[in-house]
Protein backbone atom coordinates (compact mmCIF):
# COMPACT_ATOMS: atom_id res chain seq x y z
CA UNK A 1 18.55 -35.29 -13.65
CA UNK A 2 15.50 -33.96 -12.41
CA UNK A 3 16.00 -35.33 -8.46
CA UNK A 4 20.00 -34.49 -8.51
CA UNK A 5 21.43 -31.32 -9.92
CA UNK A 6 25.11 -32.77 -9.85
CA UNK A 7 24.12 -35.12 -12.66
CA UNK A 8 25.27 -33.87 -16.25
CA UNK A 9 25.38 -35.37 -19.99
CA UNK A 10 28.38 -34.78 -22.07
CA UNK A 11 29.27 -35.99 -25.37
CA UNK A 12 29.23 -35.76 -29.13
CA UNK A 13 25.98 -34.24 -30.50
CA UNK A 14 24.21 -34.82 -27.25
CA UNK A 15 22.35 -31.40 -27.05
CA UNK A 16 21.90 -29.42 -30.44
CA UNK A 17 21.51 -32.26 -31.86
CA UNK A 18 19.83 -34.35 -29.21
CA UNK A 19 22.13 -37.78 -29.44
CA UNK A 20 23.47 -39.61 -32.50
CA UNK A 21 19.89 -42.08 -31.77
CA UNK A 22 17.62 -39.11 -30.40
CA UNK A 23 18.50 -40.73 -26.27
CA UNK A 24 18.94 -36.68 -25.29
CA UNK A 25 16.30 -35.64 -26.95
CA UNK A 26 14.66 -32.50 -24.93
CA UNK A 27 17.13 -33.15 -22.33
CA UNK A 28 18.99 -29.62 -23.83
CA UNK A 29 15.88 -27.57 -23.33
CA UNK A 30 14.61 -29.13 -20.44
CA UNK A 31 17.73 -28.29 -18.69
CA UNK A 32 20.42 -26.66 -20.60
CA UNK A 33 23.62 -26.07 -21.82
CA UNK A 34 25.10 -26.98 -18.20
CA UNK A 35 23.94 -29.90 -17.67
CA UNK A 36 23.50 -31.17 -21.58
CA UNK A 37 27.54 -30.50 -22.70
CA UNK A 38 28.16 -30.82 -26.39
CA UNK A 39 31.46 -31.61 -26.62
CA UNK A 40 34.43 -31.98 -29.78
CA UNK A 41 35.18 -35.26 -31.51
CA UNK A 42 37.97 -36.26 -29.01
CA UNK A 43 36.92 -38.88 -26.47
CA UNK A 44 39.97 -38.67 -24.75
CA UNK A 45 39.50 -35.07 -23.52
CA UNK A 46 35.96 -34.91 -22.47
CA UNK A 47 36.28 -38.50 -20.41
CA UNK A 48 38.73 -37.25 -18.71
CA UNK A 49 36.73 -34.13 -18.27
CA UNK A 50 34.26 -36.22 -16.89
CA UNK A 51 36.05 -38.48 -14.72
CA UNK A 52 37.72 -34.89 -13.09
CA UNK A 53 34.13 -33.68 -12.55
CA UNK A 54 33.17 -37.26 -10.39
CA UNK A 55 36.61 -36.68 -8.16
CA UNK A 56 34.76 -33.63 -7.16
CA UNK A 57 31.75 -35.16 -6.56
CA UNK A 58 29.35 -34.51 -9.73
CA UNK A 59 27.74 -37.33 -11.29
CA UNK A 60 28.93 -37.04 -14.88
CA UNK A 61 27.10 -39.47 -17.64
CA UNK A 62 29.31 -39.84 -20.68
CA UNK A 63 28.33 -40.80 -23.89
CA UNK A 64 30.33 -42.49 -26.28
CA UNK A 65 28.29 -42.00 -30.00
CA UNK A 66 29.56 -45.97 -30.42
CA UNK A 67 31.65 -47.97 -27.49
CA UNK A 68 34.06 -48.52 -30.41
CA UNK A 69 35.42 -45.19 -29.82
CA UNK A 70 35.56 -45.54 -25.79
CA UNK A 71 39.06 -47.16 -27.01
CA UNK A 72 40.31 -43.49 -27.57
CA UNK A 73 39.70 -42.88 -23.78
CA UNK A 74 39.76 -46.40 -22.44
CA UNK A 75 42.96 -44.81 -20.20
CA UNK A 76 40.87 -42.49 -18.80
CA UNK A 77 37.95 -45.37 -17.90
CA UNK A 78 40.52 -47.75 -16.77
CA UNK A 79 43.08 -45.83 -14.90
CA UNK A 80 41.80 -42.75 -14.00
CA UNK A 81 38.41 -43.74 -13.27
CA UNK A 82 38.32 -47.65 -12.15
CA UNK A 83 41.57 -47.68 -9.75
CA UNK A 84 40.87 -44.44 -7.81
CA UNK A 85 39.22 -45.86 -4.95
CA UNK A 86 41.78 -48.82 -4.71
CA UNK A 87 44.65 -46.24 -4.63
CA UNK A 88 42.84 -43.61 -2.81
CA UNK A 89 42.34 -46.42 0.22
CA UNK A 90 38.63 -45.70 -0.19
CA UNK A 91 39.32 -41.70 -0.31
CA UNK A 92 38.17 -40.93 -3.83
CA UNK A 93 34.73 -41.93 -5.09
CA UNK A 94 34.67 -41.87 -9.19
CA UNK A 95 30.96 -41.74 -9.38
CA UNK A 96 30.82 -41.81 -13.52
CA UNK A 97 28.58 -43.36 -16.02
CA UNK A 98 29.85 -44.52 -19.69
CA UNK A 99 27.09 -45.24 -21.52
CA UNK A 100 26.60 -45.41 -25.55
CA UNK A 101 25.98 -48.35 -28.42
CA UNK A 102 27.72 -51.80 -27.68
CA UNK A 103 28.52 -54.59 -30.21
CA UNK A 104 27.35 -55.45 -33.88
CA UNK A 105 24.93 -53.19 -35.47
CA UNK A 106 24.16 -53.34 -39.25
CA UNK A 107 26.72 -52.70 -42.20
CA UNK A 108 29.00 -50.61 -39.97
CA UNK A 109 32.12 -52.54 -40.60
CA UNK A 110 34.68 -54.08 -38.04
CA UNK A 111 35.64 -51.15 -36.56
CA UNK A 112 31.92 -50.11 -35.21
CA UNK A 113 30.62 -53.52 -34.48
CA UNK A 114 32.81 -54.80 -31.31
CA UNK A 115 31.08 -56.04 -28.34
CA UNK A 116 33.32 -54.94 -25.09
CA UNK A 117 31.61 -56.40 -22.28
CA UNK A 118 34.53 -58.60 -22.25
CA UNK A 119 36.99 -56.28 -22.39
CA UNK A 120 35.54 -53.77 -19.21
CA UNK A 121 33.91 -56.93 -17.20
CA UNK A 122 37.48 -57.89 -16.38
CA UNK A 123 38.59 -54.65 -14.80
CA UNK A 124 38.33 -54.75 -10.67
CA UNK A 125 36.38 -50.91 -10.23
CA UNK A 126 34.11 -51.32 -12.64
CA UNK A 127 30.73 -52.06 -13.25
CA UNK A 128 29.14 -53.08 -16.23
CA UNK A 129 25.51 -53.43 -17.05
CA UNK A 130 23.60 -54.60 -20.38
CA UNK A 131 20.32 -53.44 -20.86
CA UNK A 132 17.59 -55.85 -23.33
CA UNK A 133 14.47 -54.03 -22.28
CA UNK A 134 12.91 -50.44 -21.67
CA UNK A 135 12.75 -51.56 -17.95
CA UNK A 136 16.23 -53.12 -17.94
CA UNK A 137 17.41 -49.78 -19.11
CA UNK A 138 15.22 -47.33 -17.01
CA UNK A 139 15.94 -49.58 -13.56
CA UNK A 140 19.26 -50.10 -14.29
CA UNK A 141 20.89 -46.63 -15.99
CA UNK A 142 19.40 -45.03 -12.57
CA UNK A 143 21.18 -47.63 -10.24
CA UNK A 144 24.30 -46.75 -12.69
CA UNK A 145 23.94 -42.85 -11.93
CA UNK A 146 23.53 -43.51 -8.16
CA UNK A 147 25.97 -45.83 -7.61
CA UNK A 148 29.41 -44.29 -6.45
CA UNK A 149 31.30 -46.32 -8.50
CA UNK A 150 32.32 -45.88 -12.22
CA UNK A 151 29.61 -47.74 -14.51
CA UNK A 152 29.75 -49.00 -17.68
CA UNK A 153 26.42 -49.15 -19.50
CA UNK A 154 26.10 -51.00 -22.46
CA UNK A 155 23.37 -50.71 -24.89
CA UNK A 156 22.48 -51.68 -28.36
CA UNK A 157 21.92 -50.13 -31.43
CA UNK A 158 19.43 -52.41 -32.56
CA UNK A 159 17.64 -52.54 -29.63
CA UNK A 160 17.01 -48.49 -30.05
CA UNK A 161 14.37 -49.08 -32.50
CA UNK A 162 12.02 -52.18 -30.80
CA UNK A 163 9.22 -51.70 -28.19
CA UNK A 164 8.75 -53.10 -24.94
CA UNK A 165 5.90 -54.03 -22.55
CA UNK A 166 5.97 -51.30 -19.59
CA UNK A 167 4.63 -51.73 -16.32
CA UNK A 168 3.45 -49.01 -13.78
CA UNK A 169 5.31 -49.98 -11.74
CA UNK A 170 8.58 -49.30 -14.39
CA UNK A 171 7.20 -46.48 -14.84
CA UNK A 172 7.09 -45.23 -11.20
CA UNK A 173 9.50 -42.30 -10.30
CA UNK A 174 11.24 -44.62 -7.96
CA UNK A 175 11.89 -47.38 -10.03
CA UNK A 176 14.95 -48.42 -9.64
CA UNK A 177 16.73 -52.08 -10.56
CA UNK A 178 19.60 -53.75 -8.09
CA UNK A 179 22.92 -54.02 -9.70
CA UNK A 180 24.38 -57.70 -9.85
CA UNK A 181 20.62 -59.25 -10.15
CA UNK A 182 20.32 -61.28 -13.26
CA UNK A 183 16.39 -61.58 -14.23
CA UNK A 184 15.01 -64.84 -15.16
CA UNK A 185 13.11 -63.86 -17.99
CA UNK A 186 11.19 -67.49 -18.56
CA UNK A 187 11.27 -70.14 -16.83
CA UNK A 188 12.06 -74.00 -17.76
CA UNK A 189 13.44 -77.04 -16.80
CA UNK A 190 15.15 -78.92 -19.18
CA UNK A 191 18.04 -76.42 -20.30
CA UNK A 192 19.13 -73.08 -18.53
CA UNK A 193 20.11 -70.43 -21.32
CA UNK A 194 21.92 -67.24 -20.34
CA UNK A 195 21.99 -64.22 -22.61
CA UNK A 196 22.40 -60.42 -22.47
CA UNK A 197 21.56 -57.46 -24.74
CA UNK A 198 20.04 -58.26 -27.31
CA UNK A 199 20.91 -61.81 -27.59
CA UNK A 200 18.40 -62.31 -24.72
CA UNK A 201 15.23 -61.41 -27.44
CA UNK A 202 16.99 -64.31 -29.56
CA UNK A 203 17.00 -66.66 -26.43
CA UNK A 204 13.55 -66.18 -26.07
CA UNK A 205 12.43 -66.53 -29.42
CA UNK A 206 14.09 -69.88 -29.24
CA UNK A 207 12.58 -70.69 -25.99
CA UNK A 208 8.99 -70.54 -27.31
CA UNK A 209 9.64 -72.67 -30.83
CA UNK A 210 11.70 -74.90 -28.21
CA UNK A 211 8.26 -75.46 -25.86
CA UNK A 212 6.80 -75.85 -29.13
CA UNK A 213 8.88 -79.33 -29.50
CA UNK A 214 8.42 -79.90 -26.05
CA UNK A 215 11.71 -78.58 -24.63
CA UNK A 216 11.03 -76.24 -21.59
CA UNK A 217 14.32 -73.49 -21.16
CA UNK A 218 14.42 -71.30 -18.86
CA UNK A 219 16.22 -67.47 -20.04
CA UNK A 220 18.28 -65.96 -17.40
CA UNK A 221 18.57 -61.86 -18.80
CA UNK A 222 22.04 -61.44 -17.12
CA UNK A 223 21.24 -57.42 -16.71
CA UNK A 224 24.74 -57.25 -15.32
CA UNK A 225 28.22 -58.44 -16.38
CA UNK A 226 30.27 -56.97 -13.74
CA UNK A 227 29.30 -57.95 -10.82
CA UNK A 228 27.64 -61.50 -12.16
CA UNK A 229 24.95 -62.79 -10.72
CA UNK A 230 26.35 -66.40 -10.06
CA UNK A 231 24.00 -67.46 -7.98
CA UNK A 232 21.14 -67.46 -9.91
CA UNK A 233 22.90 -69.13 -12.49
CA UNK A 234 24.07 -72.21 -10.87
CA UNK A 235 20.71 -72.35 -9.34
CA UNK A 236 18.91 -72.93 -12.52
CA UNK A 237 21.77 -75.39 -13.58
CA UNK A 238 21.51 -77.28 -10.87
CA UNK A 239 17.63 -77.28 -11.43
CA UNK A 240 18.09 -78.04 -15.74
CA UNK A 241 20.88 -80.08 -15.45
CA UNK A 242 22.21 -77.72 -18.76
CA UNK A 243 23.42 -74.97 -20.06
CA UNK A 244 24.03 -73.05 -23.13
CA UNK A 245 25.48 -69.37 -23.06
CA UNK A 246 24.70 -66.85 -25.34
CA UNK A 247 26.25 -63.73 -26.84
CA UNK A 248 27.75 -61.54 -29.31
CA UNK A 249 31.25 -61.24 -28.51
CA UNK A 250 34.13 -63.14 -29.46
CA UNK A 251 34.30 -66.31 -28.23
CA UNK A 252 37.98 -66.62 -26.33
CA UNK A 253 37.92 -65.08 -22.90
CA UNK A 254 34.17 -64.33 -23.63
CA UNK A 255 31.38 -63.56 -20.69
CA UNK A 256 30.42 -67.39 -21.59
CA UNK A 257 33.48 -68.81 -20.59
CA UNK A 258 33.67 -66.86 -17.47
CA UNK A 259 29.65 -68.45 -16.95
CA UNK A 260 31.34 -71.76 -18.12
CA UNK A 261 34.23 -71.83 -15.32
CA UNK A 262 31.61 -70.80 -12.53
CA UNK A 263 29.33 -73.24 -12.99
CA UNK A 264 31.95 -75.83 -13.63
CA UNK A 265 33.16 -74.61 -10.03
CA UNK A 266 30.34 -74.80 -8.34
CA UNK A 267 27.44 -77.52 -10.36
CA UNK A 268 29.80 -79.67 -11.77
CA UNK A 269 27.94 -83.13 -10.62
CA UNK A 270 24.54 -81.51 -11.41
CA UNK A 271 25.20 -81.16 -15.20
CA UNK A 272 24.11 -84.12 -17.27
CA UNK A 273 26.38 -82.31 -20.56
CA UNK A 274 28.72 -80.60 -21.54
CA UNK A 275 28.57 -76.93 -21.29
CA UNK A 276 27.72 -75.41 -24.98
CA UNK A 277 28.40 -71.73 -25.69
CA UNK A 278 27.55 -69.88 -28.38
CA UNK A 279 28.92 -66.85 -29.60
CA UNK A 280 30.45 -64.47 -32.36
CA UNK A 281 32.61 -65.65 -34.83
CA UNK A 282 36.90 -65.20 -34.06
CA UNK A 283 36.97 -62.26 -37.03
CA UNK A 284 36.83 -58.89 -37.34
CA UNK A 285 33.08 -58.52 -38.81
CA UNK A 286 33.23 -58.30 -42.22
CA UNK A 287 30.80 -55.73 -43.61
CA UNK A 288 28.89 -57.97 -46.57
CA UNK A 289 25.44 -58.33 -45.25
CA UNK A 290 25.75 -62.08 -45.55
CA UNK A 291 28.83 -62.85 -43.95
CA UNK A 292 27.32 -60.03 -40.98
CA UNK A 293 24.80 -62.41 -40.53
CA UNK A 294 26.43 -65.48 -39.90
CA UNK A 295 29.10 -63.81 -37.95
CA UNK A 296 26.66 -63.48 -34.97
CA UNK A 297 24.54 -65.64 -32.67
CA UNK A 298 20.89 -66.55 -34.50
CA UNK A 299 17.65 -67.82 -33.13
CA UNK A 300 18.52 -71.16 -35.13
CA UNK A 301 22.37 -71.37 -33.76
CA UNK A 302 20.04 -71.74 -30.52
CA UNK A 303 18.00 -74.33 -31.78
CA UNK A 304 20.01 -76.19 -33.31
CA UNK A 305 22.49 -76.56 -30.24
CA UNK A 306 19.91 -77.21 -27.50
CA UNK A 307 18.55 -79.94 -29.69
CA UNK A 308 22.03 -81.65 -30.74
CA UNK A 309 22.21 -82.18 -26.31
CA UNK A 310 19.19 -82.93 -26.11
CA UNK A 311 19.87 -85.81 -28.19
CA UNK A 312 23.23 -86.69 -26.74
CA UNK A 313 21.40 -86.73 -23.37
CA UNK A 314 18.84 -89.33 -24.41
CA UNK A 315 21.36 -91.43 -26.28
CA UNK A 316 23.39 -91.79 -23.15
CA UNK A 317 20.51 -92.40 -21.44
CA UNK A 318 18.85 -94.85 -23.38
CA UNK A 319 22.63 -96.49 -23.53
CA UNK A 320 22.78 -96.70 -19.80
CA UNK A 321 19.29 -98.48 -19.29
């Protein structure tokens, strides 16, 4: 906001209040009522507000208080603000960030605990990114503001409240990650696990009792849904011979499966089993605390998986000697 005076915040409790998690805070005093809107509860007019603002070449950020309720404007993100270009022949530039809490949190209920990468990764016209760390979300909200496309950013609730490692160089004013660049977090070669949000932080915690047992993964932080970063993926496959995907969402026409049918497309004859994915359960999240928990991915659903192939690998094996 500081290097581009087009760029604005608008949203529910974003100013006075400085965000439903304390993201805006200072931002209203630092600079103003302008630029830091406070808007009504209806996410259907201030998206479109927003999306009118990037025709006209302002950089609007919008926040949704939980992505659940982007489904009041999701007309707005959709047709308003990820077809433009297409039916502009290149004319119209949306340049638009929707940004706010993605998937599960704790005891919120079906209605606030959806995970949506899914649901915007298979628009053409968008973006989507999916921050895990403090750098992940520094590098990658400011490629989100710059880019001239409409970006959704999807962040986690959960993830609000831990710390992160920072570098200097994260820290640097011109920091600043590529969009479609997946980070390999650690690296491994007996299984390849992909994960984003905050289901990376389970990956790795898995990864290091894993090494314990002598079982070397490799976590690929997939940073960004929309465009994927394929090739990094089947590189790793073809280097682990394996691969489990992780996340949140519901399993049917899940970011796994789309992972699943690219490497199947392109590594076939370099995987040595089946593909394994692992992912929320096919409910609506029921609110007990118990039930929460096992209706999402857990460091031992990771476990437990990589070391059922691992034995089905060495069974085979020992079968074909």
């Amino acid at each position: 906001m500081s290097a581009d005076p087009k760029v604005f915040l608008m949203g529910e409790e974003v100013g006075e209040y400085q965000g439903a998690y304390k993201i805006s805070k200072g931002l209203l005093e630092k600079y103003g009522p302008d630029r830091v809107v406070d808007t009504p509860i209806t996410e259907a007019g201030f998206t479109g507000i927003g999306v009118g603002a990037a025709y006209y070449g302002l950089r609007p950020v919008i926040e949704f208080m939980t992505f659940n309720f982007s489904m009041q404007a999701i007309d707005h993100i959709i047709n308003s603000a990820a077809k433009s270009n297409y039916m502009s022949a290149g004319q119209i530039s949306v340049p638009i960030v929707f940004r706010g809490p993605n998937g599960a949190a704790a005891g919120v209920g079906a209605q606030h605990s959806q995970c949506y990468a899914a649901w915007y990764a298979s628009c053409p016209g968008l973006k989507v990114l999916v921050p895990y760390s403090s750098e992940d979300a520094r590098g990658l909200l400011k490629a989100a503001i710059r880019d001239p496309d409409p970006v959704v950013f999807l962040e986690n609730e959960l993830l609000y409240g831990e710390s992160f490692p920072v570098s200097a160089e994260t820290l640097d004013s011109s920091f600043c990650l590529p969009i479609g660049k997946a980070k390999i977090e650690r690296e491994g070669k007996d299984v390849t696990i992909t994960a984003f949000s905050k289901m990376v932080g389970y990956a790795l915690q898995a990864a290091d009792i894993l090494a314990k047992e002598g079982i070397s993964a490799e976590v690929i932080n997939l940073r960004s849904i929309r465009p994927l970063d394929r090739s990094t993926i089947n590189a790793s496959v073809r280097k682990t011979n394996r691969l489990i995907t992780v996340e949140e969402g519901f399993p049917q026409h899940g970011i796994g499966a789309e992972i699943c049918a690219s490497v199947l497309e392109d590594s076939f004859e370099y995987l040595d089993a089946p593909v394994e994915r692992i992912a929320g359960a096919d409910v609506p999240m029921p609110y007990a605390a118990n039930l929460e928990r096992i209706s999402v991915p857990q460091v031992e659903d990771i476990l437990q998986l990589t070391k059922v192939g691992r034995r089905l690998i060495c069974k085979k094996t020992n079968e074909a000697e």
